[in-house]
C-alpha atoms as a PDB file:
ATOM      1  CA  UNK A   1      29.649  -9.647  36.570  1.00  0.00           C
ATOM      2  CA  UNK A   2      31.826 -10.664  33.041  1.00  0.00           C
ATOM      3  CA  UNK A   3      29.125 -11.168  31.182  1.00  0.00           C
ATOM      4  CA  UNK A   4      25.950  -8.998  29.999  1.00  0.00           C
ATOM      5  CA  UNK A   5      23.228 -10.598  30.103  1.00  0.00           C
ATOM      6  CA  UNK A   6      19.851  -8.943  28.382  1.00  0.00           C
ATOM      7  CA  UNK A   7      16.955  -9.424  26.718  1.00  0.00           C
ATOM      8  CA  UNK A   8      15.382  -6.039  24.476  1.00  0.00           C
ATOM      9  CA  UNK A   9      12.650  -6.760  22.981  1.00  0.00           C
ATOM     10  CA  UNK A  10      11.162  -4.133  20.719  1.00  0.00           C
ATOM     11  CA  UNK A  11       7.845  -3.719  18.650  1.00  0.00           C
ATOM     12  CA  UNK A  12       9.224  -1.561  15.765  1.00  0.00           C
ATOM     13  CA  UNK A  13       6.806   0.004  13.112  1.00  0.00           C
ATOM     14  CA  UNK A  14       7.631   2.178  10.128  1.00  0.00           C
ATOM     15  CA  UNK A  15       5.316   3.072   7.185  1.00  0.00           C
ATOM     16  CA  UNK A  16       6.228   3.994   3.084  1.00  0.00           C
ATOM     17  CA  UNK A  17       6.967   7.388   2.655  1.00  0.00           C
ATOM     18  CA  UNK A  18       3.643   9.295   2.358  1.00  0.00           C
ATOM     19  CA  UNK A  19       1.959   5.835   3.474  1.00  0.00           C
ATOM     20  CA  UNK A  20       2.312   4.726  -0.642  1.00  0.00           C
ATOM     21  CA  UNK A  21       1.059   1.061  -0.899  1.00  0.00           C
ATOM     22  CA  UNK A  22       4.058  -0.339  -2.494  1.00  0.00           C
ATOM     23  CA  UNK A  23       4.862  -3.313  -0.371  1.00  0.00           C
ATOM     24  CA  UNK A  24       2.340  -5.406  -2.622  1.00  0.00           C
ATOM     25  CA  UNK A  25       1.823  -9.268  -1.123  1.00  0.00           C
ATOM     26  CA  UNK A  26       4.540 -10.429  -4.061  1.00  0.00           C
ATOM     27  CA  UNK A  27       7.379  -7.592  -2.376  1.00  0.00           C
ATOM     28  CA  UNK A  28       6.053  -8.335   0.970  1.00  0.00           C
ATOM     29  CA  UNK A  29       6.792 -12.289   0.206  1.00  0.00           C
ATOM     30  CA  UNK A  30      10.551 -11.268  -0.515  1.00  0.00           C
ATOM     31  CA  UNK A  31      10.997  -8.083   1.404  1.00  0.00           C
ATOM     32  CA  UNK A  32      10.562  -9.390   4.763  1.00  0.00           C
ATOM     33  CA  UNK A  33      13.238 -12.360   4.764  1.00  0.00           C
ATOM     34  CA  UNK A  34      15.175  -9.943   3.509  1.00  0.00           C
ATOM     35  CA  UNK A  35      14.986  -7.389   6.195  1.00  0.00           C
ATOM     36  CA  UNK A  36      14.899 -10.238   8.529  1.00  0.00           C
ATOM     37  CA  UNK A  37      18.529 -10.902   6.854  1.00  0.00           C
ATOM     38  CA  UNK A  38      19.461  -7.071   7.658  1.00  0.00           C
ATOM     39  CA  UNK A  39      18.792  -7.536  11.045  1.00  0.00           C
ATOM     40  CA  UNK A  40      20.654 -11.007  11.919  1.00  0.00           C
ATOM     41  CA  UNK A  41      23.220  -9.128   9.614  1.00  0.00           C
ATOM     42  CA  UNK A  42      23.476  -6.828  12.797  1.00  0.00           C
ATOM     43  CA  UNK A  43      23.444  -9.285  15.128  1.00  0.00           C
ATOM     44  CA  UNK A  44      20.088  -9.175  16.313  1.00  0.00           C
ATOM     45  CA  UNK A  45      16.929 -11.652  15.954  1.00  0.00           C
ATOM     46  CA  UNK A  46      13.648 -10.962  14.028  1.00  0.00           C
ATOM     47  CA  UNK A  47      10.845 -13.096  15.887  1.00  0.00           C
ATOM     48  CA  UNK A  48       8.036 -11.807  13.576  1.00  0.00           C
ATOM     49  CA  UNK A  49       7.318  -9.281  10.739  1.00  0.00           C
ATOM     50  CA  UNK A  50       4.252  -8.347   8.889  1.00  0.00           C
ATOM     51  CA  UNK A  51       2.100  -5.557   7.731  1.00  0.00           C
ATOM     52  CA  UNK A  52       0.380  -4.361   4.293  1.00  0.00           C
ATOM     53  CA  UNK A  53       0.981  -1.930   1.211  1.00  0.00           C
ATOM     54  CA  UNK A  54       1.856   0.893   3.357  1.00  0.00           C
ATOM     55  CA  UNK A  55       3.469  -0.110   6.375  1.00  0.00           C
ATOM     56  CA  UNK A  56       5.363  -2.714   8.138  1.00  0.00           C
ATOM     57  CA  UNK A  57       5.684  -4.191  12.126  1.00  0.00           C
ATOM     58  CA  UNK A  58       8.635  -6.100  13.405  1.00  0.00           C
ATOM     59  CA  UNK A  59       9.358  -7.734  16.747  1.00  0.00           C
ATOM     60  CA  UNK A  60      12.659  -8.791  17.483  1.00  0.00           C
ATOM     61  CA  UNK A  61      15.296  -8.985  20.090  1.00  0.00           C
ATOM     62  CA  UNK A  62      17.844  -6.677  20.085  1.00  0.00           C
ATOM     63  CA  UNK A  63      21.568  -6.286  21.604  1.00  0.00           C
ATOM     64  CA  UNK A  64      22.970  -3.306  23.879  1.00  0.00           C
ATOM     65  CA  UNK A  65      25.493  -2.685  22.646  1.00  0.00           C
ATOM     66  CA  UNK A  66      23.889  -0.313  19.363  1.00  0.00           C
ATOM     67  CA  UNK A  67      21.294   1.716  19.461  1.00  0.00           C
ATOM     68  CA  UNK A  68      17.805   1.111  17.538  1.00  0.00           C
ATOM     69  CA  UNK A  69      18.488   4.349  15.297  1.00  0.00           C
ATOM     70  CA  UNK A  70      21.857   2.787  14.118  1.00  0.00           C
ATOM     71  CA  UNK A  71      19.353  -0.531  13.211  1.00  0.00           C
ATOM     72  CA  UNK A  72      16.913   1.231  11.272  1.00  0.00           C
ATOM     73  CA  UNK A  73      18.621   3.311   9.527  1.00  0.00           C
ATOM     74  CA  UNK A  74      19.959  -0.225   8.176  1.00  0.00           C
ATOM     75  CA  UNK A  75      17.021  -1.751   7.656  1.00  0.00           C
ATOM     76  CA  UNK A  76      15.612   1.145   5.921  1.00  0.00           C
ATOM     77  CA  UNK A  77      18.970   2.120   3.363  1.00  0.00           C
ATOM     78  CA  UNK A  78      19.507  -1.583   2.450  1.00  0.00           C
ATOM     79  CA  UNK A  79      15.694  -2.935   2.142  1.00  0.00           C
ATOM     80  CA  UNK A  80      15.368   0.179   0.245  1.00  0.00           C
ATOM     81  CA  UNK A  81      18.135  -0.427  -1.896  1.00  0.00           C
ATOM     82  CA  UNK A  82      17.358  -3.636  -2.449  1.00  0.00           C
ATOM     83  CA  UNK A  83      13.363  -3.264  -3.691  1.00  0.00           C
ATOM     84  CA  UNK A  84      15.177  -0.683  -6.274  1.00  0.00           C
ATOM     85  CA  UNK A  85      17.488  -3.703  -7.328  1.00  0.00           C
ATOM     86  CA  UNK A  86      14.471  -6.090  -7.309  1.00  0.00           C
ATOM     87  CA  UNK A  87      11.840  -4.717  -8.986  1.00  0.00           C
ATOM     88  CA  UNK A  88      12.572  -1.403 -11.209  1.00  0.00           C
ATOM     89  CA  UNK A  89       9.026  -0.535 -11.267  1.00  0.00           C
ATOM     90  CA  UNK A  90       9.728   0.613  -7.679  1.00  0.00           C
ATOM     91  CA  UNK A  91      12.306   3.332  -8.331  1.00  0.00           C
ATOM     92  CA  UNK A  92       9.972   5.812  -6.785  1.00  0.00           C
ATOM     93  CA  UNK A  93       9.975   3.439  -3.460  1.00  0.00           C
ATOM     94  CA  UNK A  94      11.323   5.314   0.091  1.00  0.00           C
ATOM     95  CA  UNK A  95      10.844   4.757   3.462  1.00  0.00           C
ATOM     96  CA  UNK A  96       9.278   7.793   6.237  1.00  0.00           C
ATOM     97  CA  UNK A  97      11.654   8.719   7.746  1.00  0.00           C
ATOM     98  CA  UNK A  98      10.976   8.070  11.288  1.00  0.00           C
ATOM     99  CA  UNK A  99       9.687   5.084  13.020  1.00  0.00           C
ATOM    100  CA  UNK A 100       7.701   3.485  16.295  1.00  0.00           C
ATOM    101  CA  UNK A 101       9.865   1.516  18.607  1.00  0.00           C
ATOM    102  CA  UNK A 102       8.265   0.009  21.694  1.00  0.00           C
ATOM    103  CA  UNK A 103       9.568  -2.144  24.575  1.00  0.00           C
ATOM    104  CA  UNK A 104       7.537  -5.500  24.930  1.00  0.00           C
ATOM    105  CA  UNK A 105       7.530  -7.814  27.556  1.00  0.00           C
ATOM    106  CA  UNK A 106       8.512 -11.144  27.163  1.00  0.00           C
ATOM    107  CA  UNK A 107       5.003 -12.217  28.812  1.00  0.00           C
ATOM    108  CA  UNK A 108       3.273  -9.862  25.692  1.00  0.00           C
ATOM    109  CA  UNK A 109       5.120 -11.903  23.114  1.00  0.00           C
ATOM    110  CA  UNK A 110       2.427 -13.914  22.428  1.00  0.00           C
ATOM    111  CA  UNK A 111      -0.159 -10.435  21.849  1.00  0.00           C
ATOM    112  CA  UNK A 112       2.740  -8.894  19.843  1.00  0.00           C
ATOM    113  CA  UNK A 113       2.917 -11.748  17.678  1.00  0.00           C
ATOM    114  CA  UNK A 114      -0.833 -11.978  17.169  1.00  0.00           C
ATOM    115  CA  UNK A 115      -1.320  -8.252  16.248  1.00  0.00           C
ATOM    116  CA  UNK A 116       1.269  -8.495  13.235  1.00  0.00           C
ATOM    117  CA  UNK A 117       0.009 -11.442  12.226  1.00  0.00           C
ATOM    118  CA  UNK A 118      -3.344 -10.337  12.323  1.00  0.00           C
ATOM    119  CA  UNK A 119      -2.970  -6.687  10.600  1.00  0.00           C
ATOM    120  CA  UNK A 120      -4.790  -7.176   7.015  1.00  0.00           C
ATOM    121  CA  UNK A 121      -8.160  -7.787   9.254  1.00  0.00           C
ATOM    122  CA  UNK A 122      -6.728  -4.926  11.783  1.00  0.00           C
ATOM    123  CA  UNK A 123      -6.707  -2.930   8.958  1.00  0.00           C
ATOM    124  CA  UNK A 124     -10.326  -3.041   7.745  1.00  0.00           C
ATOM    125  CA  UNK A 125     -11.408  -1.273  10.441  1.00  0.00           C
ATOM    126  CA  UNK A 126      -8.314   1.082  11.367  1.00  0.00           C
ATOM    127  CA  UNK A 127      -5.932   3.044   8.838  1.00  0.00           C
ATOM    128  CA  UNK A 128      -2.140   3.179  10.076  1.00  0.00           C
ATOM    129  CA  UNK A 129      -2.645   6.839  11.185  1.00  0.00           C
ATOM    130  CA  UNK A 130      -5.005   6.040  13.544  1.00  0.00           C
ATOM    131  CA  UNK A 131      -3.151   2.739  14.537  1.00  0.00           C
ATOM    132  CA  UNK A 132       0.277   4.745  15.262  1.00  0.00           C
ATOM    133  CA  UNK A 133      -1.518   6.882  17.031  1.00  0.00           C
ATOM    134  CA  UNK A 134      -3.047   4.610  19.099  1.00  0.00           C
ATOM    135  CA  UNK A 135      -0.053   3.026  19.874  1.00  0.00           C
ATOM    136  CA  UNK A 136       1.990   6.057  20.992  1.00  0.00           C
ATOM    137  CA  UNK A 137      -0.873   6.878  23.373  1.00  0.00           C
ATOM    138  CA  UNK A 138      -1.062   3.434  24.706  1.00  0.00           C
ATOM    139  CA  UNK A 139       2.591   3.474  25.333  1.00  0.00           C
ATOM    140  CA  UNK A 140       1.866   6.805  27.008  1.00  0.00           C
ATOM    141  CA  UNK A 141       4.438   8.939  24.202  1.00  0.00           C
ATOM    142  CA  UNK A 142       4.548  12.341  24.556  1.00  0.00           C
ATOM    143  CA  UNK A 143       4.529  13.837  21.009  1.00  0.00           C
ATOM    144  CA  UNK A 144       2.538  16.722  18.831  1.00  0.00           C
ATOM    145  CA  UNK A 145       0.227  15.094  16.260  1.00  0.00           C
ATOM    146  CA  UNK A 146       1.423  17.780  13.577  1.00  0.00           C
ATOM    147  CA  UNK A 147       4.758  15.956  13.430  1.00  0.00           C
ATOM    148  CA  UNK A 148       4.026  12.466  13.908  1.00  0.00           C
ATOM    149  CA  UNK A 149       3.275  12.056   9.788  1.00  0.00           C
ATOM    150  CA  UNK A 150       5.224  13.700   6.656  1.00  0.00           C
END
């Protein structure tokens, strides 16, 4: 075949380092076209983003060609750079240092898209420890509790 043909999509959540509510709705409003900007940047396409102080979800396509670790740690270095550039009362602003990525199919786009959209009313009922937790278990994750947070 010449060509490759594919379609990745990925459900990709991260939180603030020590789950710090900095992403306030005024960063939120210009941090997420921004990171959407890191990621066509890289050649791939953000469908939806969305979260609260602590912690954000993306969806979005991405190519084979480089790996998701290559794409976060871009996303992370230059979104984090960039709130330090754009507002100075963040200096103390950081990223965890890991992150959730999980395969969607195209037929759960719809649910994906929902859930991030939906996450301040999630959120009244379920912290984003309990949430990430979920979600590893639901995508059936092996992993030791004691090491999923910092």
């Amino acid at each position: 075949m010449p060509g490759t043909y594919s379609q990745i999509l990925l459900h990709i959540v991260f939180s603030t380092k020590h789950r710090t509510p900095w992403i306030t709705p005024d960063v939120a409003e210009r941090l997420y076209p921004y990171m959407g900007g890191i990621v066509r940047s890289e050649k791939g396409v953000l469908y939806d983003i969305g979260g609260i102080e602590d912690h954000v979800h993306m969806y979005l396509r991405w190519r084979p060609d480089m790996t998701v670790s290559d794409l976060m740690r871009d996303v992370k270095a230059n979104s984090s750079k960039w709130i330090h550039d754009t507002f100075p009362s963040l200096g103390a602003f950081a990223w965890q240092e890991g992150y959730g990525a999980f395969s969607v199919s195209k037929s759960q786009e719809g649910a994906v898209k929902a859930y991030i959209a939906g996450q301040h009313e999630h959120h009244k009922k379920e912290d984003f420890k309990s949430e990430l937790l979920r979600m590893l278990r639901l995508h059936e994750i092996e992993f030791e509790e004691r090491y999923v947070f910092d």
